[in-house]
PDB file of N, CA and C in Angstrom:
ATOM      1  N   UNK A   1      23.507   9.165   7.103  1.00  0.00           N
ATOM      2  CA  UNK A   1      22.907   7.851   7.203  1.00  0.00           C
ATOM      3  C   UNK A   1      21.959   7.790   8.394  1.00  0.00           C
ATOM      4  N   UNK A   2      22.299   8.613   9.436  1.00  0.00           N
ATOM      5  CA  UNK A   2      21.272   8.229  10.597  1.00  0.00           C
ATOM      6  C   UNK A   2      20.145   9.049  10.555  1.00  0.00           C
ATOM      7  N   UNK A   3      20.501  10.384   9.867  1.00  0.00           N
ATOM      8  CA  UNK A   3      18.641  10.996   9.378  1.00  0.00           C
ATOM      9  C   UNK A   3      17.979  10.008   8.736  1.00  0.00           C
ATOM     10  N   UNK A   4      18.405   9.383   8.104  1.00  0.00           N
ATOM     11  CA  UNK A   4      17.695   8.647   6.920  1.00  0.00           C
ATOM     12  C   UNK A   4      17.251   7.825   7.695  1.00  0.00           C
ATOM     13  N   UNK A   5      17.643   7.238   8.345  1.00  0.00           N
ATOM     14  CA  UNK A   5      16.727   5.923   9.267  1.00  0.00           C
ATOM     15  C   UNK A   5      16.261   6.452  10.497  1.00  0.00           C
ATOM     16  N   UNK A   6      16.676   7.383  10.692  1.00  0.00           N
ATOM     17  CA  UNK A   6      15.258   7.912  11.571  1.00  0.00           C
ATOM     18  C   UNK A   6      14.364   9.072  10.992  1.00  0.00           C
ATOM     19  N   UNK A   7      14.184   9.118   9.678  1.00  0.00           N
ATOM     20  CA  UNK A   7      13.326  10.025   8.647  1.00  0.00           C
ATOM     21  C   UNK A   7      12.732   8.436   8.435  1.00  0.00           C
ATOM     22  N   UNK A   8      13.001   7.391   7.931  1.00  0.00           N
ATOM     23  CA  UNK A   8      12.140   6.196   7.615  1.00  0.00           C
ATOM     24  C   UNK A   8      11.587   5.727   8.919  1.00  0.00           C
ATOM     25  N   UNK A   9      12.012   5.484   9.902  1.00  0.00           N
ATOM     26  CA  UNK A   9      11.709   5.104  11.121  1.00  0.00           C
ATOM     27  C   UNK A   9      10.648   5.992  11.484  1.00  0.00           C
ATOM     28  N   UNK A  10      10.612   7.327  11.172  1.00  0.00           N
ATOM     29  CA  UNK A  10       9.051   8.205  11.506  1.00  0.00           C
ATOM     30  C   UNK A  10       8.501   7.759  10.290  1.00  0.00           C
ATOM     31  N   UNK A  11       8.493   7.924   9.381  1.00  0.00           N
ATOM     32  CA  UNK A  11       7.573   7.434   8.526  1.00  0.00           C
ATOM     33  C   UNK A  11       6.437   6.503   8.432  1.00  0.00           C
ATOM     34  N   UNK A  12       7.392   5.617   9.143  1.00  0.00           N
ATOM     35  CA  UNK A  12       6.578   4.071   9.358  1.00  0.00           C
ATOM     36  C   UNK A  12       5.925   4.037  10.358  1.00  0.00           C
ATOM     37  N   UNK A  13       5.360   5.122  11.628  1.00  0.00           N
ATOM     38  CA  UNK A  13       4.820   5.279  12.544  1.00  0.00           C
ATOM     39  C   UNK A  13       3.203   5.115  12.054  1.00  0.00           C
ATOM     40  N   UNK A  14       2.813   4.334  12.400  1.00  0.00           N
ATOM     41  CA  UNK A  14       1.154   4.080  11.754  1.00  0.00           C
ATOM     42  C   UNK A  14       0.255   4.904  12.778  1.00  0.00           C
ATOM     43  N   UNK A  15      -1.057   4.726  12.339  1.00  0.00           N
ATOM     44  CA  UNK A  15      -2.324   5.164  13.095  1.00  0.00           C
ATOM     45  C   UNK A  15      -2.189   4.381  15.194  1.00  0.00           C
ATOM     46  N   UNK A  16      -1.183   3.543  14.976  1.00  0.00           N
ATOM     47  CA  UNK A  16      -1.698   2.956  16.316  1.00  0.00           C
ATOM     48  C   UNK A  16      -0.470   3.489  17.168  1.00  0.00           C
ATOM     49  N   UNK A  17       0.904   3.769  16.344  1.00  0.00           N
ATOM     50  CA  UNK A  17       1.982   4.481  16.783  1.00  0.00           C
ATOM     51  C   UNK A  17       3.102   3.175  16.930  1.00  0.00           C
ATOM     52  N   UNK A  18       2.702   2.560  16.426  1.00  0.00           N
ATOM     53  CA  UNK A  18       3.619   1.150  15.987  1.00  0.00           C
ATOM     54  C   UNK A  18       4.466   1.060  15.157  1.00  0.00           C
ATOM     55  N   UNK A  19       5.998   0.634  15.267  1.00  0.00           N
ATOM     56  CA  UNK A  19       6.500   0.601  14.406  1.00  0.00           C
ATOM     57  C   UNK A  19       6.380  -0.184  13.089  1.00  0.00           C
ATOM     58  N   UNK A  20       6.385  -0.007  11.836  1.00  0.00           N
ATOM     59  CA  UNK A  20       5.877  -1.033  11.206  1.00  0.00           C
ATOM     60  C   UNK A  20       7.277  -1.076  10.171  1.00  0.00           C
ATOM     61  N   UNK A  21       7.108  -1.764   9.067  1.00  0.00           N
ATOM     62  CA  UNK A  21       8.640  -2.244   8.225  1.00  0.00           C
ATOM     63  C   UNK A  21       8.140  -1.081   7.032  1.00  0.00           C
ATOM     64  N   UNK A  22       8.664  -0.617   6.456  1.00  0.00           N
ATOM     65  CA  UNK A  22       8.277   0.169   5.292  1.00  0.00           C
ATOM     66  C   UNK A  22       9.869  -0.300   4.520  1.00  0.00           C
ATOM     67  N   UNK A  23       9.454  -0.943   3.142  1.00  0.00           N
ATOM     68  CA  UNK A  23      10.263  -1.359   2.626  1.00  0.00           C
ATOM     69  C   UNK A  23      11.192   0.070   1.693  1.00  0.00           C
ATOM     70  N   UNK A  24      12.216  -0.676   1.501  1.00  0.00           N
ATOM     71  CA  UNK A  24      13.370   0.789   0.885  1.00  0.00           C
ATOM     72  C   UNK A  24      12.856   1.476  -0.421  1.00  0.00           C
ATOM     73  N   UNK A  25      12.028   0.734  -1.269  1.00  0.00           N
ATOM     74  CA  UNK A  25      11.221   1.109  -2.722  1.00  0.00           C
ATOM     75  C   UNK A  25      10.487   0.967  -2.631  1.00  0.00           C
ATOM     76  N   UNK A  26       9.351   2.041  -1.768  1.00  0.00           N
ATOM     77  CA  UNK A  26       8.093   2.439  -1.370  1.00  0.00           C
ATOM     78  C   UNK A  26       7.846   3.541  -1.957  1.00  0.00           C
ATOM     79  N   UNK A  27       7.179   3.553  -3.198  1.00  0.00           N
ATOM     80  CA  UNK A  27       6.775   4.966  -4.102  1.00  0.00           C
ATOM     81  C   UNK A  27       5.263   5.371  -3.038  1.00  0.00           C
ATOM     82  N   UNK A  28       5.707   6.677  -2.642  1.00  0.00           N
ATOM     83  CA  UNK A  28       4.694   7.174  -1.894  1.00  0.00           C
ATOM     84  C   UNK A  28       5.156   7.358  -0.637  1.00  0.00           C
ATOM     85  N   UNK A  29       6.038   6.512   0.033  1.00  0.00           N
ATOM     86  CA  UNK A  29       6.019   7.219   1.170  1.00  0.00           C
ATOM     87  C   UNK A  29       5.661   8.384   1.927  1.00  0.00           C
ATOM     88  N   UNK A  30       6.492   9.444   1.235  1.00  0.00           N
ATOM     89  CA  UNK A  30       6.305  10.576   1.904  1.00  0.00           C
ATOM     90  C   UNK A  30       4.374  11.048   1.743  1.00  0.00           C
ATOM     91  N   UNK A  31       3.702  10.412   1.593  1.00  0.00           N
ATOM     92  CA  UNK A  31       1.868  10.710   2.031  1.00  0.00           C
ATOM     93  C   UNK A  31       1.933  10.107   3.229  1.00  0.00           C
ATOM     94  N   UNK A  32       2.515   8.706   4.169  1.00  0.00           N
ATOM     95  CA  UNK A  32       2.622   8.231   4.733  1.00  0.00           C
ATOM     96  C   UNK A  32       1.396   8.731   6.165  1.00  0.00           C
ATOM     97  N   UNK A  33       1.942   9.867   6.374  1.00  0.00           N
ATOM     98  CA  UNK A  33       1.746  10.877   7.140  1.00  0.00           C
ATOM     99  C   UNK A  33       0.322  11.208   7.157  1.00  0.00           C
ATOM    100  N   UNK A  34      -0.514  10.930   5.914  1.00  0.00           N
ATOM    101  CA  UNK A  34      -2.207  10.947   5.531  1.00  0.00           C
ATOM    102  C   UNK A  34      -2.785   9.882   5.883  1.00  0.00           C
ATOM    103  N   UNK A  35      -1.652   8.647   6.042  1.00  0.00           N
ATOM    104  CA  UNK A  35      -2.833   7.852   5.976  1.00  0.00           C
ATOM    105  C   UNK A  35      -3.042   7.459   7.221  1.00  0.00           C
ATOM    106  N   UNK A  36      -4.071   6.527   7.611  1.00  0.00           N
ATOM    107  CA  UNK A  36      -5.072   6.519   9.026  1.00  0.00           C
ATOM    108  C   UNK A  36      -4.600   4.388   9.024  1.00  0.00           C
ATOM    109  N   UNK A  37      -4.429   3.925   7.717  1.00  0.00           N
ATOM    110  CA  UNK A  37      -4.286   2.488   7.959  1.00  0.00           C
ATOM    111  C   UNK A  37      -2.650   2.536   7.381  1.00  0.00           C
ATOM    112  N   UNK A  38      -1.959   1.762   8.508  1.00  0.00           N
ATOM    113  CA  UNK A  38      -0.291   1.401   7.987  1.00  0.00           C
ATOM    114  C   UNK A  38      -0.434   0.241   6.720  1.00  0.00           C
ATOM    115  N   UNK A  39       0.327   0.514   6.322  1.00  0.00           N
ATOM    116  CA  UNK A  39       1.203  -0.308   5.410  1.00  0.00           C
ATOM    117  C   UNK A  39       0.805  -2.198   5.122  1.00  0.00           C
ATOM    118  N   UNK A  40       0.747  -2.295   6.565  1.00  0.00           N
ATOM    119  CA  UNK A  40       0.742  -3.334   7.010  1.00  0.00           C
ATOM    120  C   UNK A  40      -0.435  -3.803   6.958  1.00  0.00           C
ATOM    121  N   UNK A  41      -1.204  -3.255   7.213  1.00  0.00           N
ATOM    122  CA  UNK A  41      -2.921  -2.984   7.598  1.00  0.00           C
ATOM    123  C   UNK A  41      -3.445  -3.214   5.779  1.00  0.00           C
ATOM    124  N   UNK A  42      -2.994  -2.208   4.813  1.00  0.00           N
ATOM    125  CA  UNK A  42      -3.483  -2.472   3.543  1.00  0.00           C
ATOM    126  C   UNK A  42      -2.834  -3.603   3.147  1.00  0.00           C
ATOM    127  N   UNK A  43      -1.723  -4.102   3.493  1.00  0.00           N
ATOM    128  CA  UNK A  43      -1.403  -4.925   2.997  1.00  0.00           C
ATOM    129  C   UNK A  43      -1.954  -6.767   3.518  1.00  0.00           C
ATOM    130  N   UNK A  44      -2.421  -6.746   4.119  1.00  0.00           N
ATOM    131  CA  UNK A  44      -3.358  -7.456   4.633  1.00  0.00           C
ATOM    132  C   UNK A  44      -4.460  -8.058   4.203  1.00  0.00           C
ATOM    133  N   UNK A  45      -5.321  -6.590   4.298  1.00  0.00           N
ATOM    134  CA  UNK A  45      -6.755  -6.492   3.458  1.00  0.00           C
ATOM    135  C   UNK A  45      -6.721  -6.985   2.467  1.00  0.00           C
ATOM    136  N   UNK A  46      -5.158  -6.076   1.217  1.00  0.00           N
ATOM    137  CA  UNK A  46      -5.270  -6.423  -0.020  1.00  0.00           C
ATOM    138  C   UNK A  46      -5.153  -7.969  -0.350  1.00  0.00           C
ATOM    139  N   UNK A  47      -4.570  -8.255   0.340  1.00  0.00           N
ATOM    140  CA  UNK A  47      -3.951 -10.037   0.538  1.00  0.00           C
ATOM    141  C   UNK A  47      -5.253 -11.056   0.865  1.00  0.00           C
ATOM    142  N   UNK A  48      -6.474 -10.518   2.057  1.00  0.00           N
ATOM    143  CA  UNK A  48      -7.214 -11.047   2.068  1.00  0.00           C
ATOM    144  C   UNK A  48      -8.623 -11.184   0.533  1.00  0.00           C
ATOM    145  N   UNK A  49      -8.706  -9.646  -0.096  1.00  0.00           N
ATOM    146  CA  UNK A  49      -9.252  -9.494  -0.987  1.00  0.00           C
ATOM    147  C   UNK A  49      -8.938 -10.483  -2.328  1.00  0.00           C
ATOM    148  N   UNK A  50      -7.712 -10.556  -2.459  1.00  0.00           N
ATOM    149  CA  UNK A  50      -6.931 -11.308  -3.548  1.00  0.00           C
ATOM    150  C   UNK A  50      -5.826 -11.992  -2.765  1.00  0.00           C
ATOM    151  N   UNK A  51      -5.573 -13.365  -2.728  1.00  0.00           N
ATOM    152  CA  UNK A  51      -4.371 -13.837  -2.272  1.00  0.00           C
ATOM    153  C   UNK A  51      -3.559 -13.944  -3.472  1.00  0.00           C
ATOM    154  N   UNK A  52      -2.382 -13.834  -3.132  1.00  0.00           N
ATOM    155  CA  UNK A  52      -1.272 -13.984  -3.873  1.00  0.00           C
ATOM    156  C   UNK A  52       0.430 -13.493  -3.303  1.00  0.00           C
ATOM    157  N   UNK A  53       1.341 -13.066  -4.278  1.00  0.00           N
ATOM    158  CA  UNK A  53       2.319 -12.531  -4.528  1.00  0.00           C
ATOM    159  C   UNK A  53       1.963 -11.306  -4.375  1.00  0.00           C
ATOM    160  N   UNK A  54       2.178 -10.404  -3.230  1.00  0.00           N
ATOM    161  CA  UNK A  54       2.585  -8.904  -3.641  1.00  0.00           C
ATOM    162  C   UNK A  54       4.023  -8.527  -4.674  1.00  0.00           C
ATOM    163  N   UNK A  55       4.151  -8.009  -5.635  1.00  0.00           N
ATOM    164  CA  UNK A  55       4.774  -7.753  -6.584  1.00  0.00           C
ATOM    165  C   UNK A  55       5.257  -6.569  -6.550  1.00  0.00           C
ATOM    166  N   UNK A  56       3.913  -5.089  -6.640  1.00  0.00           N
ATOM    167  CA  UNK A  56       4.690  -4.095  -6.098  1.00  0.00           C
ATOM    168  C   UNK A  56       3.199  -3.414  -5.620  1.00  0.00           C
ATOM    169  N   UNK A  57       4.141  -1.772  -5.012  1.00  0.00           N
ATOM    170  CA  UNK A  57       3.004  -1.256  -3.805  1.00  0.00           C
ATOM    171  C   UNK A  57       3.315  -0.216  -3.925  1.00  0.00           C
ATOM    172  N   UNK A  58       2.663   0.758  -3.180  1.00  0.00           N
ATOM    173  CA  UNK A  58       2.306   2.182  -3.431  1.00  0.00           C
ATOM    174  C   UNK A  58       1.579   2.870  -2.964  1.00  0.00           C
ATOM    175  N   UNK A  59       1.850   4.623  -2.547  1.00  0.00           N
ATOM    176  CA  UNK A  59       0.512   5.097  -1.802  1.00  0.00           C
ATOM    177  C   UNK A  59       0.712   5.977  -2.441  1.00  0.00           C
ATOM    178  N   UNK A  60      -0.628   6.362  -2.984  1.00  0.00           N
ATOM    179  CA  UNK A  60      -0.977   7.644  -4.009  1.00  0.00           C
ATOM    180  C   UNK A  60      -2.134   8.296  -4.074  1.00  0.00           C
ATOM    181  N   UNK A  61      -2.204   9.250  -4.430  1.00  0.00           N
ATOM    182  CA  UNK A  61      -3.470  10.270  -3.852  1.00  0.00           C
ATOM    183  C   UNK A  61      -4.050   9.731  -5.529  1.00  0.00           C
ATOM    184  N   UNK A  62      -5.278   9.555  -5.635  1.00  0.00           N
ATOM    185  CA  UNK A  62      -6.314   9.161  -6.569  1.00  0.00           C
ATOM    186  C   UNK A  62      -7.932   9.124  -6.379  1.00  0.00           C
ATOM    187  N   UNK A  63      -7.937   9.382  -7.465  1.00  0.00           N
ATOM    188  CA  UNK A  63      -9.453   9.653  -7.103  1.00  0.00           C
ATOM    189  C   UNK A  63     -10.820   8.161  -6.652  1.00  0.00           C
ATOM    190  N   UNK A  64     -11.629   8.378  -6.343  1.00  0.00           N
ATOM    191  CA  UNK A  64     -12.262   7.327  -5.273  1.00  0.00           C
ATOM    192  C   UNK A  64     -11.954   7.257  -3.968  1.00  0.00           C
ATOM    193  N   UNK A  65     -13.205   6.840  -3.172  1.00  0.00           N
ATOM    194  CA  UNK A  65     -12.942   6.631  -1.566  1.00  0.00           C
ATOM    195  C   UNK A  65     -13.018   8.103  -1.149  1.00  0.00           C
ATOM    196  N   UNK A  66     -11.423   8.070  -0.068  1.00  0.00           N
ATOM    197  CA  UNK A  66     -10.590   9.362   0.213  1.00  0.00           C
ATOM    198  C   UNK A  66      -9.951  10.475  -0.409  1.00  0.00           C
ATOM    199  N   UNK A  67      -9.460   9.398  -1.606  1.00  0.00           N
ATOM    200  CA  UNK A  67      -8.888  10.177  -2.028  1.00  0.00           C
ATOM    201  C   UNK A  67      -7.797  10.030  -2.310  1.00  0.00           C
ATOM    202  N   UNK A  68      -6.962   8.710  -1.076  1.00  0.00           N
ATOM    203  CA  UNK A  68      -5.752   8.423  -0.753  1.00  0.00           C
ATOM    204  C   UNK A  68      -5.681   7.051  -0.750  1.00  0.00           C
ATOM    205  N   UNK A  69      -4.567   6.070  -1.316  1.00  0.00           N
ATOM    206  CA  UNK A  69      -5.301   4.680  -1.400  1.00  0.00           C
ATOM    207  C   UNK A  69      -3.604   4.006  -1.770  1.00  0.00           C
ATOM    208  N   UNK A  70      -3.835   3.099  -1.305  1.00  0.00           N
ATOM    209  CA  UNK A  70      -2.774   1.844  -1.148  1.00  0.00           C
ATOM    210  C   UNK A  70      -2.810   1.099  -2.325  1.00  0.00           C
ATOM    211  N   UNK A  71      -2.012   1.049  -3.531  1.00  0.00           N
ATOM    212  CA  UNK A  71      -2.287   0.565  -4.482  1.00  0.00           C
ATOM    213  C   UNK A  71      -1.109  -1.034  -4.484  1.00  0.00           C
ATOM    214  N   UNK A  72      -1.342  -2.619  -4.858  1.00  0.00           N
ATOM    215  CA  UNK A  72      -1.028  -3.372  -4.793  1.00  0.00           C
ATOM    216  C   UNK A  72      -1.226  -4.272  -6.262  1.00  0.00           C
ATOM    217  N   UNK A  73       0.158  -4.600  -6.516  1.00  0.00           N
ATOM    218  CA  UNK A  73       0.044  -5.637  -8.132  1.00  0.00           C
ATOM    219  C   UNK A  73       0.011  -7.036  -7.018  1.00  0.00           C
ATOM    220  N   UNK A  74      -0.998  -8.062  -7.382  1.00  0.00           N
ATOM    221  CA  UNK A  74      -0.679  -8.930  -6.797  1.00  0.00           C
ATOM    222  C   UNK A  74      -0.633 -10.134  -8.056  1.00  0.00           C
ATOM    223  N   UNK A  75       0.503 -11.046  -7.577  1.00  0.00           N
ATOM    224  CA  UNK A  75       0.360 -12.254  -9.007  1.00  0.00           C
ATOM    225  C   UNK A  75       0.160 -13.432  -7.960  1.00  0.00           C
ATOM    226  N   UNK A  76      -0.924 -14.395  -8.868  1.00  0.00           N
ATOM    227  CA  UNK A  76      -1.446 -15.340  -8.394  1.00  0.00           C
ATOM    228  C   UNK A  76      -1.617 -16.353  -9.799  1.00  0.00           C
ATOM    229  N   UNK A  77      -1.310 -17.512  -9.642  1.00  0.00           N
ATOM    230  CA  UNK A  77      -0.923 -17.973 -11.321  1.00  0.00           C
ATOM    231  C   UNK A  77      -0.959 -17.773 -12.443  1.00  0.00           C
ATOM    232  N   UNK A  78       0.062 -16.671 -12.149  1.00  0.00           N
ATOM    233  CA  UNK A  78       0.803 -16.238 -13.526  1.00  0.00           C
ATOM    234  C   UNK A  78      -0.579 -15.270 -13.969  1.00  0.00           C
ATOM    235  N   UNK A  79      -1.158 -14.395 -13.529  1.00  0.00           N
ATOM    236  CA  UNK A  79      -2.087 -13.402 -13.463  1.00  0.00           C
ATOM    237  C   UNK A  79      -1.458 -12.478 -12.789  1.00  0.00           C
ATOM    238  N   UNK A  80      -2.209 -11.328 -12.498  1.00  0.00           N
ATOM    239  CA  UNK A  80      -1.778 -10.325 -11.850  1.00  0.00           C
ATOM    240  C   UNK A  80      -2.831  -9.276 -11.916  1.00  0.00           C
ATOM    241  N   UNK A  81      -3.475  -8.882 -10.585  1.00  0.00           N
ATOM    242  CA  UNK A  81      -4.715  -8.207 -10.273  1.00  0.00           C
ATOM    243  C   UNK A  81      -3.938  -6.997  -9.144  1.00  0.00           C
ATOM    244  N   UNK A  82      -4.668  -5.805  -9.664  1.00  0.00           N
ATOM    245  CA  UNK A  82      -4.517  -4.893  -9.331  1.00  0.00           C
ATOM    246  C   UNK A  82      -5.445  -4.518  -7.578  1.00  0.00           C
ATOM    247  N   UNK A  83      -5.394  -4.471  -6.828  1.00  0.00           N
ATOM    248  CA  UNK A  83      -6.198  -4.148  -5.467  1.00  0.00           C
ATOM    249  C   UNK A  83      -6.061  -2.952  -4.724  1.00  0.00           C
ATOM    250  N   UNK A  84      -6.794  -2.191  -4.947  1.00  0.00           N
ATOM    251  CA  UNK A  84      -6.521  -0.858  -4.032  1.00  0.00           C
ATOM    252  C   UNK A  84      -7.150  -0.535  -2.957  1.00  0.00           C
ATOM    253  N   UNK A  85      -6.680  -0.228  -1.975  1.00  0.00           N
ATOM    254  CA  UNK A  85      -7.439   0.226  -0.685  1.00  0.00           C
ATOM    255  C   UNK A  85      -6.728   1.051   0.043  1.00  0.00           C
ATOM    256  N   UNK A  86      -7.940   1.885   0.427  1.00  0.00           N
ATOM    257  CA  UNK A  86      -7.943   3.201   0.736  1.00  0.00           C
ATOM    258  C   UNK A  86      -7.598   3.496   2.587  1.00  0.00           C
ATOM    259  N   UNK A  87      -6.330   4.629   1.695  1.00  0.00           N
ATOM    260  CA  UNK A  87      -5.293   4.454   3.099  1.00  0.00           C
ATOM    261  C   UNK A  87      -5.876   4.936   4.497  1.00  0.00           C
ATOM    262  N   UNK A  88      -7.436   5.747   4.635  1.00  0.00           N
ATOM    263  CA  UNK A  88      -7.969   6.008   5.538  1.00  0.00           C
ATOM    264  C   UNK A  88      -8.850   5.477   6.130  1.00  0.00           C
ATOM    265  N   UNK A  89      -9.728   4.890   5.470  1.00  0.00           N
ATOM    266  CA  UNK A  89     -10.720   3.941   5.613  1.00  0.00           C
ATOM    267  C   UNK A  89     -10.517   2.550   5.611  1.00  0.00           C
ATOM    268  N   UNK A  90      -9.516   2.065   4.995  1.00  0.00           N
ATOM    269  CA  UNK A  90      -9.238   0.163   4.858  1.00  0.00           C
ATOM    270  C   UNK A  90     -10.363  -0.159   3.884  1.00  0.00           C
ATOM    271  N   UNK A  91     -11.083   0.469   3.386  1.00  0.00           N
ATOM    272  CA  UNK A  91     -11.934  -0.295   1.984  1.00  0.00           C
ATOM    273  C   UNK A  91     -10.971  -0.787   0.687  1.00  0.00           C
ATOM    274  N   UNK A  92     -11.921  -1.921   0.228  1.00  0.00           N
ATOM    275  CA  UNK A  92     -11.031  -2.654  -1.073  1.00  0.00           C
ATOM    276  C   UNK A  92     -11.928  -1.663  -1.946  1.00  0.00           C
ATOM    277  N   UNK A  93     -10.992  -0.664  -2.830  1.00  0.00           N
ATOM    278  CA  UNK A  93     -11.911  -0.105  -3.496  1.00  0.00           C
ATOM    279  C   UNK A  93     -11.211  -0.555  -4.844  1.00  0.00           C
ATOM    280  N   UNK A  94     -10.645  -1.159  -5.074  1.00  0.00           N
ATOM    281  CA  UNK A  94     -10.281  -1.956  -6.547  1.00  0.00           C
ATOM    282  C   UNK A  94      -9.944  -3.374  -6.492  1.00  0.00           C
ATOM    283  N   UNK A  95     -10.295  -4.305  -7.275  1.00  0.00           N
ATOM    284  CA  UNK A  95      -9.573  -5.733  -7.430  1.00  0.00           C
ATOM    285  C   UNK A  95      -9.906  -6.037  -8.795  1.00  0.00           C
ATOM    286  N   UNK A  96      -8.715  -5.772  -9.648  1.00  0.00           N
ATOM    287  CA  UNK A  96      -8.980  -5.838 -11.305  1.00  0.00           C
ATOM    288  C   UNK A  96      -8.330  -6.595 -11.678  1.00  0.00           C
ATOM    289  N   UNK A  97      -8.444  -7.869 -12.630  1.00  0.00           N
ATOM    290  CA  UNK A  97      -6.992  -7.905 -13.301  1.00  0.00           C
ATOM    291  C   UNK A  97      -6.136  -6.969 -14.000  1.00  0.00           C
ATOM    292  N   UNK A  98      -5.022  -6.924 -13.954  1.00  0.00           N
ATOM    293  CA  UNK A  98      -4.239  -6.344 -14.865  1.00  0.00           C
ATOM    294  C   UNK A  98      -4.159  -6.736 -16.413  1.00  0.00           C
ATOM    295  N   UNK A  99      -4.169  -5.724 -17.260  1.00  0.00           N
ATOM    296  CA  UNK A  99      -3.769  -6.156 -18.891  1.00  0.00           C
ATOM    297  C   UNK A  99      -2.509  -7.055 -18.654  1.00  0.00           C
ATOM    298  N   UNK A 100      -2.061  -7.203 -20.783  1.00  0.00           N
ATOM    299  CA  UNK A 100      -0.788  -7.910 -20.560  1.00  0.00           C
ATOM    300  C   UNK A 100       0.313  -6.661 -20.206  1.00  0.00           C
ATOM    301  N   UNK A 101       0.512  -5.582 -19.886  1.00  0.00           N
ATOM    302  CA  UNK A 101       1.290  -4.832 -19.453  1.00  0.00           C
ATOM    303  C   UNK A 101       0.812  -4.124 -18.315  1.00  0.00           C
ATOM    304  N   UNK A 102       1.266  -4.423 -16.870  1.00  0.00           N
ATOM    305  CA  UNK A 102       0.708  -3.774 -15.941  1.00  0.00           C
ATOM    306  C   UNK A 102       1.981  -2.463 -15.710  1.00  0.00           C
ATOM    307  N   UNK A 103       1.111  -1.390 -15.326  1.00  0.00           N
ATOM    308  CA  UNK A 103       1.832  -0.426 -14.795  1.00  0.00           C
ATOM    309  C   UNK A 103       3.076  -0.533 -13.522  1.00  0.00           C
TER     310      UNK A 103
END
């Protein structure tokens, strides 16, 4: 139990060396380590780009930008738009709606 929270506790060490919250069902974590903007930081942006409900989140290597990118479902009445930004740079490089079945 105490690797594990101090294996998450490094994890969550951002670009500024701050601790930040990295939630327990974070698909991606382990890229963590690539990216240049925390958690916190995309999650922000994405929030400013689209306000809403974060729903769910993710860091995944994909193509555009870097390469590497913060992916966010956000729902905002009863919609739900997709926002991605890129975990090195902080660019909004997606804000889509989602179909009726989002990933």
């Amino acid at each position: 139990m105490i690797k594990l929270v101090c294996f998450t506790a490094a994890m969550s060490i951002g670009a500024t060396g701050a601790l930040a919250a990295v939630p327990s069902q974070f698909a991606g974590a382990n890229l963590l380590p690539l990216a240049k903007i925390t958690l916190a930081q995309a999650r922000s942006t994405a929030l400013a780009a689209h306000p809403g409900q974060i729903t769910d989140q993710e860091l995944e290597k994909e193509r555009g930008g870097t390469g590497l990118r913060y992916s966010f479902d956000i729902k905002n009445h009863g919609k739900t738009f997709e926002v991605g930004v890129d975990a090195r740079t902080g660019k909004v490089l997606e804000n889509d709606r989602e179909g009726p079945n989002p990933d």
